[in-house]
Structures are given as C-alpha cells and as structure tokens.
Protein backbone atom coordinates (compact mmCIF):
# COMPACT_ATOMS: atom_id res chain seq x y z
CA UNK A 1 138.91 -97.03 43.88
CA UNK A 2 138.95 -100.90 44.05
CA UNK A 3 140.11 -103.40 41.50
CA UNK A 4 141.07 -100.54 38.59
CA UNK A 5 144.45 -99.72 37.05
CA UNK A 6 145.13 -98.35 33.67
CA UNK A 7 149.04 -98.73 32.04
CA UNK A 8 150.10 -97.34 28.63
CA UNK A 9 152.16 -100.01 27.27
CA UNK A 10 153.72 -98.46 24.43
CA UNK A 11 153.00 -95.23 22.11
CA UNK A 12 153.52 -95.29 18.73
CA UNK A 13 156.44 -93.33 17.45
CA UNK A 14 154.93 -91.47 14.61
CA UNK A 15 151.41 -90.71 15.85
CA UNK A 16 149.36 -90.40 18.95
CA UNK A 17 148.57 -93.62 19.03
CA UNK A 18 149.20 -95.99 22.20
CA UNK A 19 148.53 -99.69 23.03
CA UNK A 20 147.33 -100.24 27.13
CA UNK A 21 145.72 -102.60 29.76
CA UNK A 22 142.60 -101.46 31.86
CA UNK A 23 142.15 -103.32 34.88
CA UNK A 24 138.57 -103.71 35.64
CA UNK A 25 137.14 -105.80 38.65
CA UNK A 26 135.46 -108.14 35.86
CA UNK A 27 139.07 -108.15 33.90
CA UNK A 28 140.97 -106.47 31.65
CA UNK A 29 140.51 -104.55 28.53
CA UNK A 30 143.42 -104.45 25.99
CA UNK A 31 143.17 -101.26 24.55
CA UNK A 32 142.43 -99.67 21.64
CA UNK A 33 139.08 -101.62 22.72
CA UNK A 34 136.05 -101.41 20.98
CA UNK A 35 132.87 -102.28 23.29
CA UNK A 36 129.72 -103.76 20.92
CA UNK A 37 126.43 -101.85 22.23
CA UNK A 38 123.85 -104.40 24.37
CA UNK A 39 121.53 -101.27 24.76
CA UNK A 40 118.68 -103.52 26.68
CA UNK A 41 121.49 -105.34 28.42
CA UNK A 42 121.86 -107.72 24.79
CA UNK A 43 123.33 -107.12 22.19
CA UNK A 44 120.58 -107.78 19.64
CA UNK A 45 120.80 -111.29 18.63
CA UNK A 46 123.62 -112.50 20.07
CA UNK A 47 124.89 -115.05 23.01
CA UNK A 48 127.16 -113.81 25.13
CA UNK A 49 129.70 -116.57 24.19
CA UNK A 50 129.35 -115.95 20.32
CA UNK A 51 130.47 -112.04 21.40
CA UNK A 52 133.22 -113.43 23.54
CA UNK A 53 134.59 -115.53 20.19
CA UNK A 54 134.25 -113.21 18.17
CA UNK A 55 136.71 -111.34 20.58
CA UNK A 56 134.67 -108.67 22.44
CA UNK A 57 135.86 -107.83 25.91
CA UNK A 58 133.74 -105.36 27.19
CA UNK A 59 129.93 -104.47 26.57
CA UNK A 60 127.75 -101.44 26.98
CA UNK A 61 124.42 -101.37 28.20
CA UNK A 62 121.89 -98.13 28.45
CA UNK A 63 121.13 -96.75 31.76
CA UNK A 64 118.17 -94.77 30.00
CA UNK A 65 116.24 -97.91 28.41
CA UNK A 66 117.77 -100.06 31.23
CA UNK A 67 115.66 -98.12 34.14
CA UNK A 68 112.45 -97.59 31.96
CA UNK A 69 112.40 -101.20 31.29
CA UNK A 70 112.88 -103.54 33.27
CA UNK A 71 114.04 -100.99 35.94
CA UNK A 72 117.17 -100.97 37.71
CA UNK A 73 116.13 -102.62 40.92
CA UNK A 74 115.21 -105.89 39.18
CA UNK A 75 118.42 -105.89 37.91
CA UNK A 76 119.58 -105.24 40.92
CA UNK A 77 117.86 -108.22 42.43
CA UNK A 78 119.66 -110.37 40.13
CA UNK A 79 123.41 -109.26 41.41
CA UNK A 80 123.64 -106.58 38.88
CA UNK A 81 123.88 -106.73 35.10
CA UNK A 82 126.68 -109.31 34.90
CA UNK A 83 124.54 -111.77 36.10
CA UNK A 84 121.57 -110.35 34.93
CA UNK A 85 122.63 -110.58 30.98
CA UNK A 86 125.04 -113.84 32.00
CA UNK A 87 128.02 -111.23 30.94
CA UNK A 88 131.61 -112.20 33.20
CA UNK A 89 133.36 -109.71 31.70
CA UNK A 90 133.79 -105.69 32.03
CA UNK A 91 130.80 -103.54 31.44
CA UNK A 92 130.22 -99.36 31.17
CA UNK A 93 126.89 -98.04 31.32
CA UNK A 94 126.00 -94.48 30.11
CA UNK A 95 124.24 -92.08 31.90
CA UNK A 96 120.93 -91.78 29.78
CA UNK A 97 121.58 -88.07 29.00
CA UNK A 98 121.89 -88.69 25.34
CA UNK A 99 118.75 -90.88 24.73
CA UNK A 100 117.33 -87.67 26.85
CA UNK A 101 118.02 -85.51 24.35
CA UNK A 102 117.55 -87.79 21.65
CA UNK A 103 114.79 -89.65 21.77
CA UNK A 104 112.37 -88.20 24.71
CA UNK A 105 109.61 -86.16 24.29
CA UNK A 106 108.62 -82.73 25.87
CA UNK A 107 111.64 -82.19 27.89
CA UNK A 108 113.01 -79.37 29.60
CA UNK A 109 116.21 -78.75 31.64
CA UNK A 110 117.53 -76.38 34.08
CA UNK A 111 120.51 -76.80 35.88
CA UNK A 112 119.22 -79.03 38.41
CA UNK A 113 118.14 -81.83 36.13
CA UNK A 114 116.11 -82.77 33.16
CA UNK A 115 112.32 -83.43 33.24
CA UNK A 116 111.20 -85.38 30.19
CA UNK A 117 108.27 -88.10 28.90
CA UNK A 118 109.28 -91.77 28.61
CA UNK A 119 109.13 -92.75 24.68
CA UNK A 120 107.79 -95.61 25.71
CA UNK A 121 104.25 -94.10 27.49
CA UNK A 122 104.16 -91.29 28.06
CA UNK A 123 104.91 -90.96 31.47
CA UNK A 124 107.09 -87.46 33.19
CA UNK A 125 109.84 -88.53 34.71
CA UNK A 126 113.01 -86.59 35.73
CA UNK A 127 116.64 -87.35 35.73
CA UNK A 128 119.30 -85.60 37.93
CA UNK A 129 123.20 -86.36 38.40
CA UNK A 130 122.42 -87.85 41.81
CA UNK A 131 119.48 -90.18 40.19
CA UNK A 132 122.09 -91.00 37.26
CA UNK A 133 124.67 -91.95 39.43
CA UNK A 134 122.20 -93.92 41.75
CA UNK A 135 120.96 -96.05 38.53
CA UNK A 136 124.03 -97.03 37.44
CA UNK A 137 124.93 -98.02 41.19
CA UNK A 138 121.89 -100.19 40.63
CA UNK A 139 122.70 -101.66 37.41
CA UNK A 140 126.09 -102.40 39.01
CA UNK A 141 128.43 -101.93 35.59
CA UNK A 142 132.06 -101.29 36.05
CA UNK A 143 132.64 -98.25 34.18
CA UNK A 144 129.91 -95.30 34.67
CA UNK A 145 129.23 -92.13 33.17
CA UNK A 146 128.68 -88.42 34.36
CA UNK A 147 125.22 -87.31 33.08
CA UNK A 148 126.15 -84.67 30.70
CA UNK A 149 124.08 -82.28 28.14
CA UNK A 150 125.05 -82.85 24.73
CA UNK A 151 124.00 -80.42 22.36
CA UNK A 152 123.26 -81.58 18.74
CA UNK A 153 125.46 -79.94 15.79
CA UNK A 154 124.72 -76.39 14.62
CA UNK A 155 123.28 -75.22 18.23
CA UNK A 156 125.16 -71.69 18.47
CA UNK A 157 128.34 -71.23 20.42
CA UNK A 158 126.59 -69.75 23.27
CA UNK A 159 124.26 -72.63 23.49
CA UNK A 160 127.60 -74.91 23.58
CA UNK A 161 129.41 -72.93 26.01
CA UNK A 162 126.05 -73.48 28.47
CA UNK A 163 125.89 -77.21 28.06
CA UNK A 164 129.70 -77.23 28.58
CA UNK A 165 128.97 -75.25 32.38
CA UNK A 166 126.36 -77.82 32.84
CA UNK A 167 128.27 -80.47 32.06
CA UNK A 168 130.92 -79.20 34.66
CA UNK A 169 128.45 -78.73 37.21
CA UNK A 170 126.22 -82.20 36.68
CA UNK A 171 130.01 -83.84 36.66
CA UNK A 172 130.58 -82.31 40.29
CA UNK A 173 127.34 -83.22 41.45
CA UNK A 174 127.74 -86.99 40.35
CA UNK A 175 131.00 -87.57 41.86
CA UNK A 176 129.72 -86.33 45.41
CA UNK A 177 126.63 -88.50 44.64
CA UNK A 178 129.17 -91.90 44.18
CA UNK A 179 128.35 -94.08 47.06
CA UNK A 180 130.49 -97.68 45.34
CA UNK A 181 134.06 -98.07 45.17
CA UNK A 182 134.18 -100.22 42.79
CA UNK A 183 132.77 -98.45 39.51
CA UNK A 184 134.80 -96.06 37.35
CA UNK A 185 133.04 -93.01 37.26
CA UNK A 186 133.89 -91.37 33.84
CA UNK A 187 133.73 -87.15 33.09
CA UNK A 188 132.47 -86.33 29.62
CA UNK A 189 133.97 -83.21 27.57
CA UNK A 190 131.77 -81.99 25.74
CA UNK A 191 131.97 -78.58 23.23
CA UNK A 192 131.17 -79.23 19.79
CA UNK A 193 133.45 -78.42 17.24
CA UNK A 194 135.03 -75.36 19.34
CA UNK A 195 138.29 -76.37 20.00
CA UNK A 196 138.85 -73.42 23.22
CA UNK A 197 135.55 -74.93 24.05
CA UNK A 198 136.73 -78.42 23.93
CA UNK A 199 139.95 -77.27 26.22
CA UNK A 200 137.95 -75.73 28.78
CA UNK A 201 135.80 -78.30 29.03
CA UNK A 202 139.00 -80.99 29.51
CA UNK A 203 140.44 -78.53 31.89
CA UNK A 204 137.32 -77.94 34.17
CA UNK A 205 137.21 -81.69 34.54
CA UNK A 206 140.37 -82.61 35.18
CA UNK A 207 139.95 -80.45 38.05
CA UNK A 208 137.55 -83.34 39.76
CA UNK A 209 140.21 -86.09 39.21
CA UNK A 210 137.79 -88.65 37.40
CA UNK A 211 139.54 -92.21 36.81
CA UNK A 212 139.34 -91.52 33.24
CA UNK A 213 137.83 -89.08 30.53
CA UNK A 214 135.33 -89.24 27.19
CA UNK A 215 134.81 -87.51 24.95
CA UNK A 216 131.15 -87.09 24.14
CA UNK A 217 129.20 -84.87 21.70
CA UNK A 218 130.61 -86.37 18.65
CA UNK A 219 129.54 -87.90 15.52
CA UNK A 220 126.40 -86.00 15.71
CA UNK A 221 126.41 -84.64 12.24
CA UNK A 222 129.60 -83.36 12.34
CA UNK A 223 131.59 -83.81 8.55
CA UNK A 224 134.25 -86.29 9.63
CA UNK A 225 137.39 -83.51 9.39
CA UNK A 226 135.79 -81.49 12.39
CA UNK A 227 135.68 -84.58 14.40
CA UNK A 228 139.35 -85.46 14.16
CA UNK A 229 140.31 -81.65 14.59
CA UNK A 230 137.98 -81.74 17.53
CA UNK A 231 140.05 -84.79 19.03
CA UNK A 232 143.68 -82.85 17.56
CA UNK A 233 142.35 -79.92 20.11
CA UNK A 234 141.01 -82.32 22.77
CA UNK A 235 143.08 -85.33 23.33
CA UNK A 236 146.23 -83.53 24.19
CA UNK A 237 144.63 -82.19 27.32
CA UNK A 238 143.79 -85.22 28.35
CA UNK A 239 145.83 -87.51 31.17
CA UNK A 240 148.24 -89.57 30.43
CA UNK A 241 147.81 -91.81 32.66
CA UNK A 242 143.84 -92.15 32.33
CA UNK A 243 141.41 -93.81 29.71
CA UNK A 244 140.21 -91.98 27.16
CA UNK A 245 136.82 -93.18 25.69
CA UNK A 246 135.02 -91.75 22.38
CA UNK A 247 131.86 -91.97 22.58
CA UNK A 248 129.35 -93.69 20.38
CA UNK A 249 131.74 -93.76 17.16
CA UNK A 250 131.42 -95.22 14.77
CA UNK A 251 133.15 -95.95 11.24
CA UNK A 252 136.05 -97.85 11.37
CA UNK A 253 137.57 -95.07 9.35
CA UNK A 254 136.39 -92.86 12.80
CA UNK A 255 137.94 -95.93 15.03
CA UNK A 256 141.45 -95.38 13.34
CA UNK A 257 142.01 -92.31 13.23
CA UNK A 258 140.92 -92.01 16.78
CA UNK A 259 143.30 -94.43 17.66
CA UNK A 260 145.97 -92.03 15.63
CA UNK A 261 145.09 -89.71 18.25
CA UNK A 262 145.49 -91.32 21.31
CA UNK A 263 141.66 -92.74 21.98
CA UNK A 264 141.54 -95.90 23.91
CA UNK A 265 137.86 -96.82 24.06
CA UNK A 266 135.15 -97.06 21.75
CA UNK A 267 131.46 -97.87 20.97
CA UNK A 268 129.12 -97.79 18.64
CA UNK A 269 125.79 -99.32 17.44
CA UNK A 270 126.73 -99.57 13.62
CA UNK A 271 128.35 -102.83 13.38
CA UNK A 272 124.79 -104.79 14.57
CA UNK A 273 122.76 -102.03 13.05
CA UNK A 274 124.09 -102.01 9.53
CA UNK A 275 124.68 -106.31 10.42
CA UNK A 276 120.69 -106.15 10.15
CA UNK A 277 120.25 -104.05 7.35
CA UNK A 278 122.31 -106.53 4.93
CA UNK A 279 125.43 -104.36 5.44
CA UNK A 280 128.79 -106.32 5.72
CA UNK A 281 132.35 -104.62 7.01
CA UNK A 282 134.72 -106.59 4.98
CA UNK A 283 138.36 -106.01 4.99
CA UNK A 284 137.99 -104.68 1.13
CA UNK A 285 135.19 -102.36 2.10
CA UNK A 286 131.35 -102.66 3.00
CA UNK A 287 129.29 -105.26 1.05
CA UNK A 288 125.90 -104.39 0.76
CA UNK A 289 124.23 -107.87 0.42
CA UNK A 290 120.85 -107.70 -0.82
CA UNK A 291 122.14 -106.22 -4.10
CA UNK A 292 121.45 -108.67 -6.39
CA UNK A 293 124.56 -108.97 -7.81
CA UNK A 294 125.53 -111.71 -5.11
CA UNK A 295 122.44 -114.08 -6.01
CA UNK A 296 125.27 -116.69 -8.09
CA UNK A 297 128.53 -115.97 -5.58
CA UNK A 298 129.87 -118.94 -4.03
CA UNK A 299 132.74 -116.98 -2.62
CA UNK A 300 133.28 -115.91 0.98
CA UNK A 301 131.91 -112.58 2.68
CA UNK A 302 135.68 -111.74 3.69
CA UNK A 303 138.14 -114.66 3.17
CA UNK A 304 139.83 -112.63 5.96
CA UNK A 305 137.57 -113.53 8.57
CA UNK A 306 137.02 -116.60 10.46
CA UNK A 307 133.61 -115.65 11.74
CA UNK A 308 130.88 -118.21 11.40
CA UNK A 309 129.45 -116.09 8.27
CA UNK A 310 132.57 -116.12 5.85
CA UNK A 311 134.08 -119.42 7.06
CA UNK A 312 130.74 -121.70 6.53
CA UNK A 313 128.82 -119.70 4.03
CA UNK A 314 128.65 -118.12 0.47
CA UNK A 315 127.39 -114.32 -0.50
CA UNK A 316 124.95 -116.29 -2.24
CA UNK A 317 123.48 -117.92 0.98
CA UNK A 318 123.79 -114.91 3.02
CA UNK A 319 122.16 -113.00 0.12
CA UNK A 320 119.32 -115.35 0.20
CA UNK A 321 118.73 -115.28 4.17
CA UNK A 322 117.85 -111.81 4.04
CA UNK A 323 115.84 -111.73 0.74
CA UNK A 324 114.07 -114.81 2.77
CA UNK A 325 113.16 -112.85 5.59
CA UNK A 326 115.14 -115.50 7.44
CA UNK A 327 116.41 -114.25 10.91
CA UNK A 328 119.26 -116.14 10.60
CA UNK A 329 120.94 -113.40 8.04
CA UNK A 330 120.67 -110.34 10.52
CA UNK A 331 122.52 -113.19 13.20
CA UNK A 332 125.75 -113.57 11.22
CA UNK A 333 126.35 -110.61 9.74
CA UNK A 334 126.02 -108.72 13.05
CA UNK A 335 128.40 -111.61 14.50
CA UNK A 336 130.78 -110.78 11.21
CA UNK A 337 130.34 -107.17 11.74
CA UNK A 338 131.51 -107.53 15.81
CA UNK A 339 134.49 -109.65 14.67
CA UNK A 340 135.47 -107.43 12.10
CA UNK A 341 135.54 -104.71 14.48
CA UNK A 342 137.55 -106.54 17.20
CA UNK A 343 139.97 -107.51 14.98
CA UNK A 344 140.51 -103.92 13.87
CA UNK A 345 141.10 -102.67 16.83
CA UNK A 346 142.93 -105.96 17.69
CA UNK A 347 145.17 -105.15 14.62
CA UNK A 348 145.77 -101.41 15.21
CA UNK A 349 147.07 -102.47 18.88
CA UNK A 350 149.82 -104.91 16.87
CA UNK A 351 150.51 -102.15 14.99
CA UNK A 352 151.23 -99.75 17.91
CA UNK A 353 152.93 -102.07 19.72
CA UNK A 354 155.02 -102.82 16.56
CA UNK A 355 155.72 -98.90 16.27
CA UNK A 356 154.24 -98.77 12.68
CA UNK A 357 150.67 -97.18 12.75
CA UNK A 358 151.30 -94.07 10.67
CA UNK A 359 151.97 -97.30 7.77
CA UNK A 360 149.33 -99.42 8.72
CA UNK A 361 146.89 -96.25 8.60
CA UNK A 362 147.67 -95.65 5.00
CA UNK A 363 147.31 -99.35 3.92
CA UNK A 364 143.78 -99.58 5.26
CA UNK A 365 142.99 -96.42 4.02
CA UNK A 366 144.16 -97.32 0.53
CA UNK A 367 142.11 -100.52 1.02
CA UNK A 368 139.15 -99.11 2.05
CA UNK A 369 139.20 -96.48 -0.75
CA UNK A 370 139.84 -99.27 -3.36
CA UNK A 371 136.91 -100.57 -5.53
CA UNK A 372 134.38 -102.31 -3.07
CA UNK A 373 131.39 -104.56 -3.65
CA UNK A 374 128.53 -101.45 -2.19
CA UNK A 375 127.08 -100.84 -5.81
C-alpha cells in the first residue's frame, strides 16, 4: 500500500490510551484525531480554511449521499474529492451501509448485497461490496470502508451473530474488489453489545490483514456503560500496530473514554449539528444559547477558546443571532464546536504523551459534571 504508515508514539502508563502518527498520502494525522463530518463533501457551513484553523486534519465525506448526488463520476472528473471540495488534507469515506439501513426505504438484503429506494426519489438501486469499493475508488478518499451490516440496538443475538457473518463475508469480498493502492481499506467489527460477538468479529477480520480496524455499530442507542464495555471486550483484540477508528461517536465524554481505551480515530456529526441548534461545547459544559438567560451577558462563550465565536463576541450577541434567524449564529458555533473538539483530542494526546491521562480523565470529568449553563 502506497504512501501509509501508522507509529504508536507513546502509551499511557495507567490506561489504554496511546498518542500516534498516521501517514496518509494527503499527510498526517496526529492521533487521538477527531475527523468533523462533510457528509455532501462540506462540512455544513464552513470553508475549508476556517476547519483547518480551527485545527481539523482530516474530514469525512458520505459515499451513500456522495453517489446519489452528485454521483461519483463527477467527482471523479474533478481529480477526486480533494479537489472537488478544495480539501489538501487526508480524507475517509464510509461505505454507505449505515445510511442504508438508516435512512432508505424498502430495502432488503441477502448476502450478496442490499437492494434499497433512494430517500431522495424514489428510485431502486442496489449496493454490493464490489460497487462500495468501486465508489469510493471514484470518490478517491484516502481512507475507505468495508460495507458492513449494522444492526440497530435490541435486534436479538441471532440477528447480530448474522450481520457479524455478513460483515465477514462483504469484508472479503471488498478487499478482492480493491483495484488502488493508494487508499486504506478499513474492516468494521461489528456485534452489538456481545462481547464473544465483538471478539469473533475482531478475530475473523484480522484474518484479511486490513491496514487498520473500526469499530462500527456503536452509539446506536446503546446506554453509554455498554459502549465502553463493548470497547473493554473489543479493543484488546485489536493490532497494535494498526488504526483503530470508532465510528460515528460522539460526546466528548464518548471521545475520552475511547481514547482511555486505546481508540485512535473518531467522527461524529454532533459538534455542527448541536452548533446549529444553539448548542455550545464549552470547556465548563454545554451552553444552550437560546435560553434566555444570556439576552444581558457580555461575557465570552468559553474564555478558553480562541475560536472566532468566544474571542470576538458576547453570549448576548450569539444569543441574539439565533433568536434573529441570522445564519451567521449556526456559522460560529459549529466553528466553536469543531475547535472545541480538536482541542480535546489535541489535549488528551498532551496528556498521553505526558503519561498522565488516568488524571486528566478525572479533571474533565469533574468539570463536565460541575454546574453548567444548559438550564
């Protein structure tokens, strides 16, 4: 595989936890990394230079939405989707198999692939590992994912033992469909809340020597406990010596205690989601910032932050921006949202590398459960 190398620079001595640097033929990413989510090849709102300050390194886009609209191959005829979205740096695209299940009409699946209605028209169209693979060859992102089947929570054990033999099969399937050299194709484990389940899963994959593992299937509905016992079963079985992405979460509570357990990569849509619901990550806990309690406050969002938002405007004004209607309130606080998130995971590599997690983990838990501004 060209251009990719992954090296664990350091493991913290009292947890799981480890600080590395993932080559990537569009640069590095300094892991724990935490990719903001451009489903539609943006991320909503934002230049790719305001991402860049506020210290993303890597982006996601969807291969799902990405081939319904505008379709791969006119991505494709722009040089792929670093040129396409004006991105320079790294970028992993999922396989589509979650929106599948998520957000598609009318489907069915067998083992050869699933055959579902766009949400967009209507129209049948189906999706095999070959046809994932070949999209994301289109779409030309460095990191690329396995189409999987991930089962939401509650389905029965037998119903997760199925989608975990699928999984295992589609994963085959899509590494003998990889024509490019020069995209990390990435097995999911998937399982539920079954830690045996979970194992096997990790085991059966490893078996196809992927350059590096996720861990899918999480933060579903899930209580929060059963996803970090999930990881306690999962992780360990994991390489060494590989990257180790968790899916689609989520809370920066979620992000460090992830990190605790040796996760590398993460990505989620909440920080630009709850940015344009009036939602604020701050350093003291979420702000809520419609509540009207903020109509007179002159102070900063999060004095902690030097984001655009808390360095050149008041609770008051942000407060107002959304109560406005204005579009420029959803703007920062997704920005402040993004660079509160990059400097977490910024921060919990400092603390790895500094050998002093399992203390930093209780002082931003105590923080975090301290009175905050959400009522």
């Amino acid at each position: 595989m060209t251009g990719f190398a992954f090296d664990c620079l350091a493991t913290d001595s009292t947890t799981s936890g480890r600080a590395g640097l993932w080559q990537t033929p569009h640069g590095p990413l300094e892991t724990p990394g935490f990719m903001p989510v451009g489903t539609l090849a943006t991320v909503k709102g934002l230049l790719p230079e305001q991402l860049r300050a506020a210290g993303a390194q890597m982006l996601l886009a969807n291969t799902y939405h990405l081939a319904l609209r505008p379709g791969e191959k006119i991505v494709e005829e722009h040089g792929g989707l670093h040129r396409f979205m004006n991105w320079d740096g790294p970028i992993l695209t999922d396989s589509g198999g979650f929106q599948v299940f998520s957000l598609a009409a009318r489907r069915s699946v067998d083992d050869q692939q699933i055959v579902f209605r766009s949400h967009i028209d209507g129209t049948e169209l189906q999706l095999s590992p070959e046809r994932a693979v070949e999209i994301q060859e289109s779409l030309g992102a460095d990191c690329i994912m396995c189409l999987d089947e991930c089962p939401p929570a509650g389905e029965s054990r037998e119903q997760i033992l199925a989608a975990v033999n699928r999984t295992t099969l589609w994963a085959a399937r899509c590494r003998d469909a990889q024509k490019r050299d020069d995209q990390a194709l990435f097995g999911i484990v998937q399982g539920g809340v079954h830690p045996d389940l979970r194992q096997k899963s990790a085991e059966d994959l490893l078996k196809l020597d992927f350059p590096g593992y996720a861990v899918g299937g999480l933060s579903v509905g899930e209580p929060p406990a059963a996803m970090y016992s999930t990881l306690d079963a999962t992780v360990p079985v994991l390489p060494v010596k590989r990257p180790r992405y968790l899916m689609g979460v989520g809370r920066p509570e979620d992000i460090l205690e992830a990190v605790c357990r040796g996760i590398d990569m993460f990505d989620c849509v909440m920080p630009t989601r709850n940015g344009r619901n009036a939602m604020a990550f701050t350093s003291n806990g979420p702000v809520r910032i419609r509540n009207a309690r903020y109509r007179h406050d002159q102070s900063s969002l999060d004095p902690e932050c030097s984001c655009p938002a808390c360095t050149n405007y008041t609770r008051s004004y942000l407060r107002h921006l959304f109560v406005a209607g204005e579009m420029l309130g959803p703007i920062l606080l997704s920005l402040h949202n993004i660079t509160y998130y990059e400097q977490l995971v910024r921060d919990l590599r400092a603390a790895i590398l500094d050998s002093r997690l399992a203390d930093y983990r209780l002082e931003l838990l105590a923080r975090w459960a301290g009175p905050t501004s959400t009522s």
